[in-house]
Protein backbone atom coordinates (compact mmCIF):
# COMPACT_ATOMS: atom_id res chain seq x y z
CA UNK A 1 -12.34 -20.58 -21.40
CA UNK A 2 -8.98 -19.22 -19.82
CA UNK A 3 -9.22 -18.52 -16.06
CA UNK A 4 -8.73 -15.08 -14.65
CA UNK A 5 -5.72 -14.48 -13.30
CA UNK A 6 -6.57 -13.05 -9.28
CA UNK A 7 -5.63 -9.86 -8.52
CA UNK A 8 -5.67 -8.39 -4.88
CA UNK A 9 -5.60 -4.23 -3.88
CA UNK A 10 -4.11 -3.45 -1.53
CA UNK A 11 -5.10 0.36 0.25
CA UNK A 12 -2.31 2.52 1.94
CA UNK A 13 -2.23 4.35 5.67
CA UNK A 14 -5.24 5.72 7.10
CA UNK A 15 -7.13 5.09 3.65
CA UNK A 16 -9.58 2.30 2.63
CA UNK A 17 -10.28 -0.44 -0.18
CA UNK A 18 -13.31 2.10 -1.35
CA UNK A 19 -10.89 4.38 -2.43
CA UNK A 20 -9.18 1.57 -5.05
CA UNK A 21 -13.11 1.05 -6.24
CA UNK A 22 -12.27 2.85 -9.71
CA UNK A 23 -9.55 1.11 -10.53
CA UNK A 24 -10.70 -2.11 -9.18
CA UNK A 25 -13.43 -1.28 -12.02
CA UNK A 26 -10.77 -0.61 -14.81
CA UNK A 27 -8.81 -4.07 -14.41
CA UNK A 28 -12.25 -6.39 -13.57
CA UNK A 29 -12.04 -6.97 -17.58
CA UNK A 30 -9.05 -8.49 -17.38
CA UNK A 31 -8.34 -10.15 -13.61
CA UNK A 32 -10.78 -11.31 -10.72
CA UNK A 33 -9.84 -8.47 -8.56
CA UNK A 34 -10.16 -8.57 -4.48
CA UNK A 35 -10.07 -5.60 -2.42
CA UNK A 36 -9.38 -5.94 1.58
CA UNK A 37 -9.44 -3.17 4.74
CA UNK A 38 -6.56 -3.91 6.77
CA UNK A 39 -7.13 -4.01 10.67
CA UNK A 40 -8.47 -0.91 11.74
CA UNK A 41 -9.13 0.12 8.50
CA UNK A 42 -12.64 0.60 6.58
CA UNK A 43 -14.38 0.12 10.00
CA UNK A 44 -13.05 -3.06 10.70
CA UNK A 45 -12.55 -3.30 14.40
CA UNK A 46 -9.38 -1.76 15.71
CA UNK A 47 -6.71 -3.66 17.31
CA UNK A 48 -4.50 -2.72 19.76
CA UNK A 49 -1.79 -1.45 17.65
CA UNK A 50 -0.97 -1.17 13.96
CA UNK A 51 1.86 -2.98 12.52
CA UNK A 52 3.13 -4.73 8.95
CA UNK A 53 3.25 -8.33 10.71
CA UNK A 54 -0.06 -7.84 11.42
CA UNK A 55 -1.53 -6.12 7.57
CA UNK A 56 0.85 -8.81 6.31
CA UNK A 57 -0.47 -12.19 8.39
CA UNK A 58 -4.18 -10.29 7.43
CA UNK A 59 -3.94 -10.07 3.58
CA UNK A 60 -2.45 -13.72 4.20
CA UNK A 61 -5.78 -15.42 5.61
CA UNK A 62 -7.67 -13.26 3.22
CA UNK A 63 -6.15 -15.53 0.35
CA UNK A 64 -6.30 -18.21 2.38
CA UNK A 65 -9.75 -18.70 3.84
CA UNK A 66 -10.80 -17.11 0.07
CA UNK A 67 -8.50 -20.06 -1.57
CA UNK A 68 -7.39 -17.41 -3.97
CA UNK A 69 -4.38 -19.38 -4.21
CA UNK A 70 -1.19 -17.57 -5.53
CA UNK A 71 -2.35 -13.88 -6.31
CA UNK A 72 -0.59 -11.01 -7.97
CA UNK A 73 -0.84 -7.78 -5.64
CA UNK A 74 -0.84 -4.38 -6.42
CA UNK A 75 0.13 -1.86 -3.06
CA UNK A 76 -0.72 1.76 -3.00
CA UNK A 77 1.75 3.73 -0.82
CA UNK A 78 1.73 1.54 2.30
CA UNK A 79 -0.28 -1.25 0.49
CA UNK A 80 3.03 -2.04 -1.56
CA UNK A 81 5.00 -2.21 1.86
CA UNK A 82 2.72 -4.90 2.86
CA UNK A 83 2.61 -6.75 -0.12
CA UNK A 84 6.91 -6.61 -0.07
CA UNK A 85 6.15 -7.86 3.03
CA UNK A 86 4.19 -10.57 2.19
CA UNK A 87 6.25 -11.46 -0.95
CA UNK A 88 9.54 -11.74 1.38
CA UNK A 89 7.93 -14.53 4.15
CA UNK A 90 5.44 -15.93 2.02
CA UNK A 91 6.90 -15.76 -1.61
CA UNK A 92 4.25 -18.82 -2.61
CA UNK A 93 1.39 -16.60 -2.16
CA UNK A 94 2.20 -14.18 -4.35
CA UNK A 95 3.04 -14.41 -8.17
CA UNK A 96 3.60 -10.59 -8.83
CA UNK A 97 3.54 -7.09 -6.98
CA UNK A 98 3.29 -3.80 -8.54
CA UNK A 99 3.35 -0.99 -5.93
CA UNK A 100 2.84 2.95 -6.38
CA UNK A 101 3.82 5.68 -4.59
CA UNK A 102 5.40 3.19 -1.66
CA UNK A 103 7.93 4.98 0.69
CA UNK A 104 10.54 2.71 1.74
CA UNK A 105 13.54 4.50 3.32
CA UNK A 106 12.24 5.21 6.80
CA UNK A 107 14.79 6.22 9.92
CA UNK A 108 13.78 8.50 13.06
CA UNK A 109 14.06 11.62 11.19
CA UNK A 110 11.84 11.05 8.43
CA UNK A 111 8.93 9.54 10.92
CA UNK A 112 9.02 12.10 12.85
CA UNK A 113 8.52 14.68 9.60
CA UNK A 114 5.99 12.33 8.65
CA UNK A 115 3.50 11.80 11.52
CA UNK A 116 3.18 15.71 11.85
CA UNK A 117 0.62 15.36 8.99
CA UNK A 118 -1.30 12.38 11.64
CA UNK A 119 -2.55 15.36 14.21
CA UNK A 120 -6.59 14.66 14.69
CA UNK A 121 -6.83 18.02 16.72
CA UNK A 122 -5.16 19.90 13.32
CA UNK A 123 -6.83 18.07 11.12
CA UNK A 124 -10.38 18.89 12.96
CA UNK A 125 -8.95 22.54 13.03
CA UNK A 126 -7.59 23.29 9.78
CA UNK A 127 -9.10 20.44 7.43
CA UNK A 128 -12.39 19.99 8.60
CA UNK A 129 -13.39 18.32 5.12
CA UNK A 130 -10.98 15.61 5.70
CA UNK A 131 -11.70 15.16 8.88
CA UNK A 132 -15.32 14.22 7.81
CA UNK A 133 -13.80 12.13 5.46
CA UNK A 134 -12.11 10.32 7.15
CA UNK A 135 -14.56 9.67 10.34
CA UNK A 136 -16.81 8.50 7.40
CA UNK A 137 -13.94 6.23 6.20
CA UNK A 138 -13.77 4.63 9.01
CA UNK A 139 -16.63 4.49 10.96
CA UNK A 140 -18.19 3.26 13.16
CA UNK A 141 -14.26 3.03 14.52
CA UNK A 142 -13.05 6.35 15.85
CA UNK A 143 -10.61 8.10 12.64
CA UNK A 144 -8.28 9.89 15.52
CA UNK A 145 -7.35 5.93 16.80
CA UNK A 146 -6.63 5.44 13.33
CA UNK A 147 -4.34 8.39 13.09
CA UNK A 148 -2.78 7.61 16.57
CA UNK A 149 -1.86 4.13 15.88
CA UNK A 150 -0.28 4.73 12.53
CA UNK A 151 1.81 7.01 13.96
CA UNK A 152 2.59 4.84 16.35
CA UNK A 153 3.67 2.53 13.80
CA UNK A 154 5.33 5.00 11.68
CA UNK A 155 7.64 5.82 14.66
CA UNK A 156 8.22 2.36 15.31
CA UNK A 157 9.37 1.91 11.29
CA UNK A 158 11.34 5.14 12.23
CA UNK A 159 13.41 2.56 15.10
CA UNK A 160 13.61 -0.75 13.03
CA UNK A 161 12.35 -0.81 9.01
CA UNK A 162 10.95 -3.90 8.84
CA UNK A 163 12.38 -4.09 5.26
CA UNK A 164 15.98 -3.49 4.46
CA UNK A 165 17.94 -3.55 1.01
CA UNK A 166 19.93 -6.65 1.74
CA UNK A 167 15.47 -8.02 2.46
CA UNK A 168 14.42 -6.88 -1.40
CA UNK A 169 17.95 -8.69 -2.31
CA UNK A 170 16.45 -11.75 -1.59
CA UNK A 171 12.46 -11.48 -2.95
CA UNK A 172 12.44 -13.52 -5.89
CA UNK A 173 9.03 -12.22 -6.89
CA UNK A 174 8.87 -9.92 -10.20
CA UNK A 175 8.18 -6.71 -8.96
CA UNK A 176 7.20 -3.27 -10.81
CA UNK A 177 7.71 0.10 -8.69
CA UNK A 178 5.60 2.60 -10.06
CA UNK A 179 6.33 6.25 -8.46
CA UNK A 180 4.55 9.70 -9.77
CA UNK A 181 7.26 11.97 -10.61
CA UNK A 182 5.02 15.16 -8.12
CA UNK A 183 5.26 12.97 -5.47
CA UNK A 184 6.16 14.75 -2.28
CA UNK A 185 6.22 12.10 -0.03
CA UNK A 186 8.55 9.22 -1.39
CA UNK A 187 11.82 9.94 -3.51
CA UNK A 188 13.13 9.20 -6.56
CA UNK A 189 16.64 8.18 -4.86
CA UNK A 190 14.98 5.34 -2.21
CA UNK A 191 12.67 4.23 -5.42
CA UNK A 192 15.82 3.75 -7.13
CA UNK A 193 17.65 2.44 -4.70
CA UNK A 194 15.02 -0.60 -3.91
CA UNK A 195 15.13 -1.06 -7.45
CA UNK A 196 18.46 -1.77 -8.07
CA UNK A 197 18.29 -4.62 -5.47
CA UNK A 198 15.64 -6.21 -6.79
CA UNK A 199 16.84 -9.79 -8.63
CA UNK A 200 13.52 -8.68 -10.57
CA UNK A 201 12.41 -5.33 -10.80
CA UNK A 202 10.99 -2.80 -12.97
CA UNK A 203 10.84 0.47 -12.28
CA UNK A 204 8.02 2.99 -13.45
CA UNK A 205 7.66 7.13 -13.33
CA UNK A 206 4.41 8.63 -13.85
CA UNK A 207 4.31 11.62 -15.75
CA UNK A 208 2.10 14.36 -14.24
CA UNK A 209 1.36 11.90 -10.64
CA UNK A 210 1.20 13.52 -7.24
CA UNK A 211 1.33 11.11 -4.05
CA UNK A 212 -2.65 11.05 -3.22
CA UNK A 213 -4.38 8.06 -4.81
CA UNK A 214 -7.26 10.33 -5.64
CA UNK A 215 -5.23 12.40 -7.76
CA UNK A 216 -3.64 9.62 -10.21
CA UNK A 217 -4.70 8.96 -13.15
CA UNK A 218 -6.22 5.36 -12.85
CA UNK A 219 -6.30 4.54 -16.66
CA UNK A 220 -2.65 5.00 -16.63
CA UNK A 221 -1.93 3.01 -13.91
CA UNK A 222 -4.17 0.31 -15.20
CA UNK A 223 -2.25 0.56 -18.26
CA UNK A 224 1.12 -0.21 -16.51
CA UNK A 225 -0.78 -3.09 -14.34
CA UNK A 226 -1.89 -5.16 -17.41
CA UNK A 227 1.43 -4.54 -19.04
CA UNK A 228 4.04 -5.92 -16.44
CA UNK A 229 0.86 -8.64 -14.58
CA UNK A 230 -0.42 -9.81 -18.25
């Protein structure tokens, strides 16, 4: 009998590995698939501040002290940062990374238009429903830390991407990035872009695909996993 091939999901900013559950279900036919909370994520205790070093250096041990060996990774929105990330120091860990809806251009400008959405006291006010969610998500940590320190980070990205184009130049690893074609929050143009650097990339649109995870359609993106991971 053939070995599964490993498979790791990886969640994206402020989210969780619960909400990768259903598609962790849809590929468990055909790979041994891992989910991990990065720090602070999940309820896993927070530490003092959030940055891709330290998601990186985590998904890292969790192959590690799991002996997963060399794992194909699949990154939702921040997820696939990380797992770029992690392809780029440690290239031996991982065999192949498919990310969705990952934003990669980032300068001052754009963090700052992005951490407006990472206001606890506006969330409380005007999405109350989320707000539940996401002290449920991440309890029993406290959601608004979560919020603060990924903006934190976000601003930081803002001052110094951690990941330029000449970086994806030089990842070897076979790469697929998938990108839903109602996405508001990442472009078509920095997709592309990342793309064309790639020594070997694929590129993906989903039809019909806004940015939130729980909005995709997870038989379609299971689809596109099993075609380009095998």
């Amino acid at each position: 009998m053939l070995c599964m091939k490993t498979l790791l999901l990886l969640h994206g900013a402020i989210g969780s590995s619960a909400q990768l559950e259903t598609l962790k279900e849809q590929l468990s036919s055909s790979y041994a698939v891992h989910t991990i909370n990065f720090p602070g994520h999940g309820g896993t205790a927070l530490p003092l501040s959030f940055n891709m070093s330290l998601f990186a250096n985590a998904v890292q041990n969790f192959i590690q002290e799991h002996a997963l060996g060399t794992v194909s990774i699949v990154g939702y929105s921040m997820g696939g940062y990380v797992a770029l990330y992690l392809a780029k120091h440690h290239p031996e860990l991982v065999e192949k990374v498919v990310t969705l809806a990952t934003k990669f251009e980032w300068d001052e400008a754009i963090a700052a238009k992005e951490v407006k959405m990472l206001q606890p006291e506006v969330i409380e006010q005007k999405l109350p429903a989320f707000a539940k969610t996401l002290e449920e998500r991440h309890t029993p940590e406290d959601w608004k830390q979560v919020l603060i320190k990924t903006k934190e980070m976000l601003l930081g990205l803002g001052k110094q991407n951690n990941l330029t184009l000449a970086d994806y130049a030089s990842i070897q690893t076979p790469v697929q990035l998938l990108l839903g074609d109602r996405d508001k929050m990442v472009g078509l143009e920095e997709t592309v872009a990342v793309y064309k650097q790639l020594p070997n990339g694929q590129l993906g649109v989903l039809p019909g695909t806004p940015h939130p995870i729980e909005q995709v359609d997870v038989a379609l993106l299971a689809f596109h996993v099993r075609r380009f991971i095998g």
